[in-house]
C-alpha atoms as a PDB file:
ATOM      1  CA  UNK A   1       0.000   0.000   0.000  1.00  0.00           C
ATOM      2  CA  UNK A   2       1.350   3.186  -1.259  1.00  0.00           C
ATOM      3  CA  UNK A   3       0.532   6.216   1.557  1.00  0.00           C
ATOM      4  CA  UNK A   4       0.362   9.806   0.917  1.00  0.00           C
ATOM      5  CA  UNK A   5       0.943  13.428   2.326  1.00  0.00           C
ATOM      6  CA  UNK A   6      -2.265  13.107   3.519  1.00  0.00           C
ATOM      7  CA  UNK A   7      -1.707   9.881   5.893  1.00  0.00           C
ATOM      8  CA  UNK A   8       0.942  11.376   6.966  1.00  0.00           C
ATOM      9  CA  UNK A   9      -0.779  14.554   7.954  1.00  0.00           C
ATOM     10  CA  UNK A  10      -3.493  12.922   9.637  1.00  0.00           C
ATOM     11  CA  UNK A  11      -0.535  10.308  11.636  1.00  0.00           C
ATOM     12  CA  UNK A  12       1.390  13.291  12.387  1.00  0.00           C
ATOM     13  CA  UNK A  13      -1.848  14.710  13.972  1.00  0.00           C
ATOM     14  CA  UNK A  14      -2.406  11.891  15.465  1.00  0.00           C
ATOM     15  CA  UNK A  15       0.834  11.350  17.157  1.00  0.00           C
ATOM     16  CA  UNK A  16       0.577  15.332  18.366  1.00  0.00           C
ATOM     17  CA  UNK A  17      -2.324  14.241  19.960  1.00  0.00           C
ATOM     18  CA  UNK A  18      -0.350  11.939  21.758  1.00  0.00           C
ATOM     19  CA  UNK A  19       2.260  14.077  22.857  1.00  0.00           C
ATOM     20  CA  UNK A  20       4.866  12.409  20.596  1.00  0.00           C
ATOM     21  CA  UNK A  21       6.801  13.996  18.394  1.00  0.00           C
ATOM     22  CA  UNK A  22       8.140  12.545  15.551  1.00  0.00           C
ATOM     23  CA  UNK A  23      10.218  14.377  12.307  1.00  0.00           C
ATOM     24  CA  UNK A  24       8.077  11.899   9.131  1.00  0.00           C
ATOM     25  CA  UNK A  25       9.377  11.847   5.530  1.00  0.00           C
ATOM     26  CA  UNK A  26       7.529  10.510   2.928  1.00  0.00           C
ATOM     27  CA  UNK A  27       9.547   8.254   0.608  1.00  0.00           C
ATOM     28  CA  UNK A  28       8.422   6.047  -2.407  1.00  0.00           C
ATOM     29  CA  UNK A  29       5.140   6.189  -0.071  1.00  0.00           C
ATOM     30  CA  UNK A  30       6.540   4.421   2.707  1.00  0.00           C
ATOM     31  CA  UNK A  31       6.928   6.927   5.913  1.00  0.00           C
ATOM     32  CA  UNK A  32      10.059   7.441   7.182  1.00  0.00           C
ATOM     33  CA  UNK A  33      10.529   8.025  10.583  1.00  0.00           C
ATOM     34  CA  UNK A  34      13.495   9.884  11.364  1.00  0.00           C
ATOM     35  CA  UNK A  35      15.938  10.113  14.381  1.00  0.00           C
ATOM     36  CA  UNK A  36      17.205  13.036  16.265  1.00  0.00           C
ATOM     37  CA  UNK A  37      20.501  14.781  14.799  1.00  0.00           C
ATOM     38  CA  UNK A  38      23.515  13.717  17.297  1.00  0.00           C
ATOM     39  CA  UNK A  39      24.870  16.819  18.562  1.00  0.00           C
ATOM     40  CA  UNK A  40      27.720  17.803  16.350  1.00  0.00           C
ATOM     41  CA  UNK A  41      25.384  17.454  13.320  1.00  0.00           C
ATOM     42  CA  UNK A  42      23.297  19.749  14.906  1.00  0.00           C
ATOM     43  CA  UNK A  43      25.452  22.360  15.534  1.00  0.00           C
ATOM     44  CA  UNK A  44      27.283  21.933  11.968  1.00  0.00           C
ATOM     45  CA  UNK A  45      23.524  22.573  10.673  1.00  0.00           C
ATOM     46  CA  UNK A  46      23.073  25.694  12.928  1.00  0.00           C
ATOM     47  CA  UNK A  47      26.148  26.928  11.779  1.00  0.00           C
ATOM     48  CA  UNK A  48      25.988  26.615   7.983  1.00  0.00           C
ATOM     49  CA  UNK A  49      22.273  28.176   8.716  1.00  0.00           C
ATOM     50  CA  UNK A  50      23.414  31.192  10.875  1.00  0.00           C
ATOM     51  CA  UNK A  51      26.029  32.183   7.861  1.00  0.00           C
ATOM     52  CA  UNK A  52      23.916  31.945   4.900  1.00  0.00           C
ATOM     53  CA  UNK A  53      20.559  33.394   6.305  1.00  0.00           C
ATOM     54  CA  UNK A  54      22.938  36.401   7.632  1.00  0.00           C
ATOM     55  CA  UNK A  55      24.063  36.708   3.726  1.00  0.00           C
ATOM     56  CA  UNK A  56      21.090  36.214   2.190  1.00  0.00           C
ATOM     57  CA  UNK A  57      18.306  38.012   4.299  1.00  0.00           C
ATOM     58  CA  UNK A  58      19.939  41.341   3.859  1.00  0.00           C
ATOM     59  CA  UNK A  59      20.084  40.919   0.251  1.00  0.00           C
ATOM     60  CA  UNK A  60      16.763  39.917  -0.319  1.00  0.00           C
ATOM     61  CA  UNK A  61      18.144  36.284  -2.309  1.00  0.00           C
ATOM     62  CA  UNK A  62      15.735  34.034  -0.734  1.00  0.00           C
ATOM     63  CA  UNK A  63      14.738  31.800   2.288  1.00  0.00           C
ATOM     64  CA  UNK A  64      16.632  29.232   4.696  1.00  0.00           C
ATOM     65  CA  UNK A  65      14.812  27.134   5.896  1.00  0.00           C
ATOM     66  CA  UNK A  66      15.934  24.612   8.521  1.00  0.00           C
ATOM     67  CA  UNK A  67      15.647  20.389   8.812  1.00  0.00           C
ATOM     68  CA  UNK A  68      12.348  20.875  10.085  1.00  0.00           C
ATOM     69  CA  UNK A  69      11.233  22.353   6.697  1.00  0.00           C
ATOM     70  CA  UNK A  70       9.334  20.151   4.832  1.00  0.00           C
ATOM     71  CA  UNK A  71       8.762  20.020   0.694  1.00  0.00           C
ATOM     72  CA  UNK A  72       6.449  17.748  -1.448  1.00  0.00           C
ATOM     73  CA  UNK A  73       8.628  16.935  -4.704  1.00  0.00           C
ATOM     74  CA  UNK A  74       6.912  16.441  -8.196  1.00  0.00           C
ATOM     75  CA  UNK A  75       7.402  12.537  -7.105  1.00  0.00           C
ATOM     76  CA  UNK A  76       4.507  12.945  -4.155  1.00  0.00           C
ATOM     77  CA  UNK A  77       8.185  12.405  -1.359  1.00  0.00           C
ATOM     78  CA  UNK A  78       7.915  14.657   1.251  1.00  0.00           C
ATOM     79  CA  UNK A  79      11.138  15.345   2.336  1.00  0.00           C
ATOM     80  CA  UNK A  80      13.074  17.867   4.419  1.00  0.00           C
ATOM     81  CA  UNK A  81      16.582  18.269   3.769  1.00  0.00           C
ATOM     82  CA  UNK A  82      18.578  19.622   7.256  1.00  0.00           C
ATOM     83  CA  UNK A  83      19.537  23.062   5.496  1.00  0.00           C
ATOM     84  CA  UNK A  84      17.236  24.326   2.152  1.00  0.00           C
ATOM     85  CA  UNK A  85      17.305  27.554   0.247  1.00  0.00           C
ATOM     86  CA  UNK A  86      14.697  29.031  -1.935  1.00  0.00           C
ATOM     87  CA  UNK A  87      15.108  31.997  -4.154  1.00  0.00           C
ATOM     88  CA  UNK A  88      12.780  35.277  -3.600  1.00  0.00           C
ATOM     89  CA  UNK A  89      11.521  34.789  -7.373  1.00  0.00           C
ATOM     90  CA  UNK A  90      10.592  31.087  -7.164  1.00  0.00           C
ATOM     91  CA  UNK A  91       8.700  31.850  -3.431  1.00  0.00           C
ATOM     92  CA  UNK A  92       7.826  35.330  -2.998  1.00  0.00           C
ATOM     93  CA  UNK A  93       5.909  34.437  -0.006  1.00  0.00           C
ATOM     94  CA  UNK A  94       5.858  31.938   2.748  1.00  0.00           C
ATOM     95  CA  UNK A  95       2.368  29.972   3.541  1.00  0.00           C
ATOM     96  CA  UNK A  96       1.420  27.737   6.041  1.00  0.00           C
ATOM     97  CA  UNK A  97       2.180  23.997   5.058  1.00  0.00           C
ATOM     98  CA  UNK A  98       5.047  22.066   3.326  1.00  0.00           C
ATOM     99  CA  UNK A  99       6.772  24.088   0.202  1.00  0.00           C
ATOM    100  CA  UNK A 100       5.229  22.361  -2.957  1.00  0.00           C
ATOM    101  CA  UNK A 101       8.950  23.076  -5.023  1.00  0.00           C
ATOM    102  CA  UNK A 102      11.897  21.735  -4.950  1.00  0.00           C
ATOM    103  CA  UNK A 103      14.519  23.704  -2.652  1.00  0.00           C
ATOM    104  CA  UNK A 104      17.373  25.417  -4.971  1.00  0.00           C
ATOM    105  CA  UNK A 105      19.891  24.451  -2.411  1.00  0.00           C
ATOM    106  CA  UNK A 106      19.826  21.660  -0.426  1.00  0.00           C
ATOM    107  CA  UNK A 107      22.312  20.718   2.577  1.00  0.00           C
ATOM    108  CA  UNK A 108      22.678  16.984   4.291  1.00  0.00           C
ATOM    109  CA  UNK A 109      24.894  16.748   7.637  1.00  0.00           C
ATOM    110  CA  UNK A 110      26.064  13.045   8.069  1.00  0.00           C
ATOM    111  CA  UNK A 111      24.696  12.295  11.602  1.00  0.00           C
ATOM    112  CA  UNK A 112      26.572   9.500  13.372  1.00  0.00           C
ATOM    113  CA  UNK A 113      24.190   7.080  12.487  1.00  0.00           C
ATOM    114  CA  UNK A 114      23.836   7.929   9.239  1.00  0.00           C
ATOM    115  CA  UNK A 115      25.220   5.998   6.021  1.00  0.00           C
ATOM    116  CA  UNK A 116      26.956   8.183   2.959  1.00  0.00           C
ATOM    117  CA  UNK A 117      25.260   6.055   0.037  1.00  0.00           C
ATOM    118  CA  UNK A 118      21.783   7.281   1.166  1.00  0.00           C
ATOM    119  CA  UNK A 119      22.587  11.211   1.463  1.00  0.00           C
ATOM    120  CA  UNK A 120      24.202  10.872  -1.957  1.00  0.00           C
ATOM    121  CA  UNK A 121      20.950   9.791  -3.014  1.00  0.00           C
ATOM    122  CA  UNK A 122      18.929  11.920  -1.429  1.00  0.00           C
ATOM    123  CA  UNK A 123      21.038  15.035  -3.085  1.00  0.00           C
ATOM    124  CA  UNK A 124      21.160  13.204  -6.388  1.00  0.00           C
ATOM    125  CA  UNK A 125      17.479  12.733  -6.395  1.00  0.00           C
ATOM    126  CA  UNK A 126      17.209  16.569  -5.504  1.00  0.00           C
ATOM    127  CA  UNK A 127      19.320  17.616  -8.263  1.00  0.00           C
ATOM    128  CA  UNK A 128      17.208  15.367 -10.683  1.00  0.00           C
ATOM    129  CA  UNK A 129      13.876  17.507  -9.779  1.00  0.00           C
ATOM    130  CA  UNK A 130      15.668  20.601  -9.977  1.00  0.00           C
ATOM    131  CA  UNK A 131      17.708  21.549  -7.389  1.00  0.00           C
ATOM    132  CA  UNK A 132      20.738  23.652  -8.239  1.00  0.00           C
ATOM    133  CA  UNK A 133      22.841  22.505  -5.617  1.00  0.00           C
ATOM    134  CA  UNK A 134      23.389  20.022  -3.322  1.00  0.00           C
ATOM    135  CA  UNK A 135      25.420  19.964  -0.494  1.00  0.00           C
ATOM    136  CA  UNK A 136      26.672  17.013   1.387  1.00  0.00           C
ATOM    137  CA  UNK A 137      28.623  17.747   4.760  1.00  0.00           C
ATOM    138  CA  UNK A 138      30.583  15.036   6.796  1.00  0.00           C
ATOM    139  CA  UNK A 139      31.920  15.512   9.899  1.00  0.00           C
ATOM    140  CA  UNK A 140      33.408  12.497  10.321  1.00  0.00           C
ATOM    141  CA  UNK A 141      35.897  13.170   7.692  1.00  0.00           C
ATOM    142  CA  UNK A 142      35.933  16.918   7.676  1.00  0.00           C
ATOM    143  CA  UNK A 143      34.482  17.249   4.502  1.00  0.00           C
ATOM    144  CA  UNK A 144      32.231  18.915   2.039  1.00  0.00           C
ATOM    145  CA  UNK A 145      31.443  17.572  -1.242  1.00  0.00           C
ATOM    146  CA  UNK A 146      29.449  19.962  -3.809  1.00  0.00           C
ATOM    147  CA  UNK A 147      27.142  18.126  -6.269  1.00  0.00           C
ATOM    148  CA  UNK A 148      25.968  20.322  -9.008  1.00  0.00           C
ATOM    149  CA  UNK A 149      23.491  18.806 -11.666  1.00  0.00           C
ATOM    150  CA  UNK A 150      26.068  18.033 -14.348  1.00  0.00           C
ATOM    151  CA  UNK A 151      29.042  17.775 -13.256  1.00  0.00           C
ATOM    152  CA  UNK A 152      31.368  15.466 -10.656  1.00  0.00           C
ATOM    153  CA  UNK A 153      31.036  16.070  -7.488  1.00  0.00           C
ATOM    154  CA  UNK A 154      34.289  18.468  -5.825  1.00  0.00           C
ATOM    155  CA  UNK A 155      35.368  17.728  -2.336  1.00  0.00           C
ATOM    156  CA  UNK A 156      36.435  20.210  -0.096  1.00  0.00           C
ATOM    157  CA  UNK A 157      38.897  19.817   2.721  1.00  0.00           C
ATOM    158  CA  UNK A 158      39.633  22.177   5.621  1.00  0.00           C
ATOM    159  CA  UNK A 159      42.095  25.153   3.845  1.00  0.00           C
ATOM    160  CA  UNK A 160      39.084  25.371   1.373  1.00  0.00           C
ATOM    161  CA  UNK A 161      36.391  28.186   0.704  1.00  0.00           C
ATOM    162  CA  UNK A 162      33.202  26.846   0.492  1.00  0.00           C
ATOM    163  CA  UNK A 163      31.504  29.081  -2.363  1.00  0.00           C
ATOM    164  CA  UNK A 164      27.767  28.529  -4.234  1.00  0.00           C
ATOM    165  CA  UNK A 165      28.413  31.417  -6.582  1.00  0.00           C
ATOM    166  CA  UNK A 166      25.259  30.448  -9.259  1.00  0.00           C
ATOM    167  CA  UNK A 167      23.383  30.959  -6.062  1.00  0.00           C
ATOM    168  CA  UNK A 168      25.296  33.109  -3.724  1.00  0.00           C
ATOM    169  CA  UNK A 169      27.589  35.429  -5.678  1.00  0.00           C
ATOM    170  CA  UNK A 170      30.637  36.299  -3.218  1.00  0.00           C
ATOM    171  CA  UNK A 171      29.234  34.253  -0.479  1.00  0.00           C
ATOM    172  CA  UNK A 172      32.414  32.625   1.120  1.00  0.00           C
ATOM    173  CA  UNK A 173      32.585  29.884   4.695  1.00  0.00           C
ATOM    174  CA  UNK A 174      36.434  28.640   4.922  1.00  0.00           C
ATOM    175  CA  UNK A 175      35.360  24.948   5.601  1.00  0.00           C
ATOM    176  CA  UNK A 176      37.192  24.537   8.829  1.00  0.00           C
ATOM    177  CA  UNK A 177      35.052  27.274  10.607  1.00  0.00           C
ATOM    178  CA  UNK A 178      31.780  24.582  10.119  1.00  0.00           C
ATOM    179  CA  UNK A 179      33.377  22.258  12.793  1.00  0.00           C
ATOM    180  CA  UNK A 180      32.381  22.861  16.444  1.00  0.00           C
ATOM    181  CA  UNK A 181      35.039  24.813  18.644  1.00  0.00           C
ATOM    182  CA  UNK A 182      37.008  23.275  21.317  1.00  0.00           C
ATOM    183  CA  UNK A 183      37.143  24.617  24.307  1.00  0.00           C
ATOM    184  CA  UNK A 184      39.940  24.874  26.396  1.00  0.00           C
END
């Protein structure tokens, strides 16, 4: 059986009912139920968030929108990537309910628990619907890897500049200030 946006509406009311709270994907119509973020993830997502919002809100590019964002893609998947960007032309306004578009930018952080193979896909799938970008973080290695629609994918290393100029013209994050701090 094949479920919808719809079941998962009405089992995401339901669970709010219960008290529970639960962050659902659709995918292939099987719902997804997803795990928290481990910590480092998290604050690699807050950071990447915190820098581009603060460069694109003043210039009027777009939205960010955060892993609780969710979009239906022109597959019926409802899906929320942990970072997403949408330009001021293609959403001019905000409504309540999931963003029926696909994101321009999308951003994955590997969580602990996650596997690469899946993100890959998940980016790859984006860029197939239309994404522009797709962004695939690991913090395990220190990495970022940049998949554009047609092209290889470029891996990025600490020393690097990450850059999105079709998106972001002169928008710059050296890669090594994504990791948390240490504290002494």
């Amino acid at each position: 059986m094949s479920l919808t946006v719809a079941d998962l509406e009405q089992l995401q009311t339901k669970l709010s009912e219960e008290h529970l709270d639960y962050q659902l994907e659709l995918v292939d119509g099987k719902i997804i139920v997803m795990g928290p973020s481990d910590i480092v993830s998290s604050e690699i997502g807050v950071e990447f968030s915190s820098r581009l919002r603060e460069w694109v809100k003043p210039r009027r590019l777009g939205r960010v929108f955060d892993s609780s964002g969710g979009f239906i893609m022109p597959n019926s998947n409802l899906t929320a990537p942990d970072v997403s960007f949408v330009s001021a032309d293609r959403l001019k306004r905000s409504k309540r309910g999931f963003g029926e578009l696909v994101p321009d930018l999308i951003v994955e952080i590997k969580s602990q628990s996650d596997r690469i193979k899946p993100l890959r896909e998940k980016i790859e799938s984006f860029l197939q619907m239309g994404a522009k970008v797709g962004i695939l973080i690991d913090p395990d290695k220190q990495t970022v890897t940049i998949y554009r629609p047609n092209g290889d994918p470029a891996v990025l290393n600490n020393g690097d500049l990450l850059t999105v100029p079709e998106l972001f013209p002169g928008w710059e994050v050296p890669v090594s200030e994504l990791w948390p701090v240490e504290f002494e």
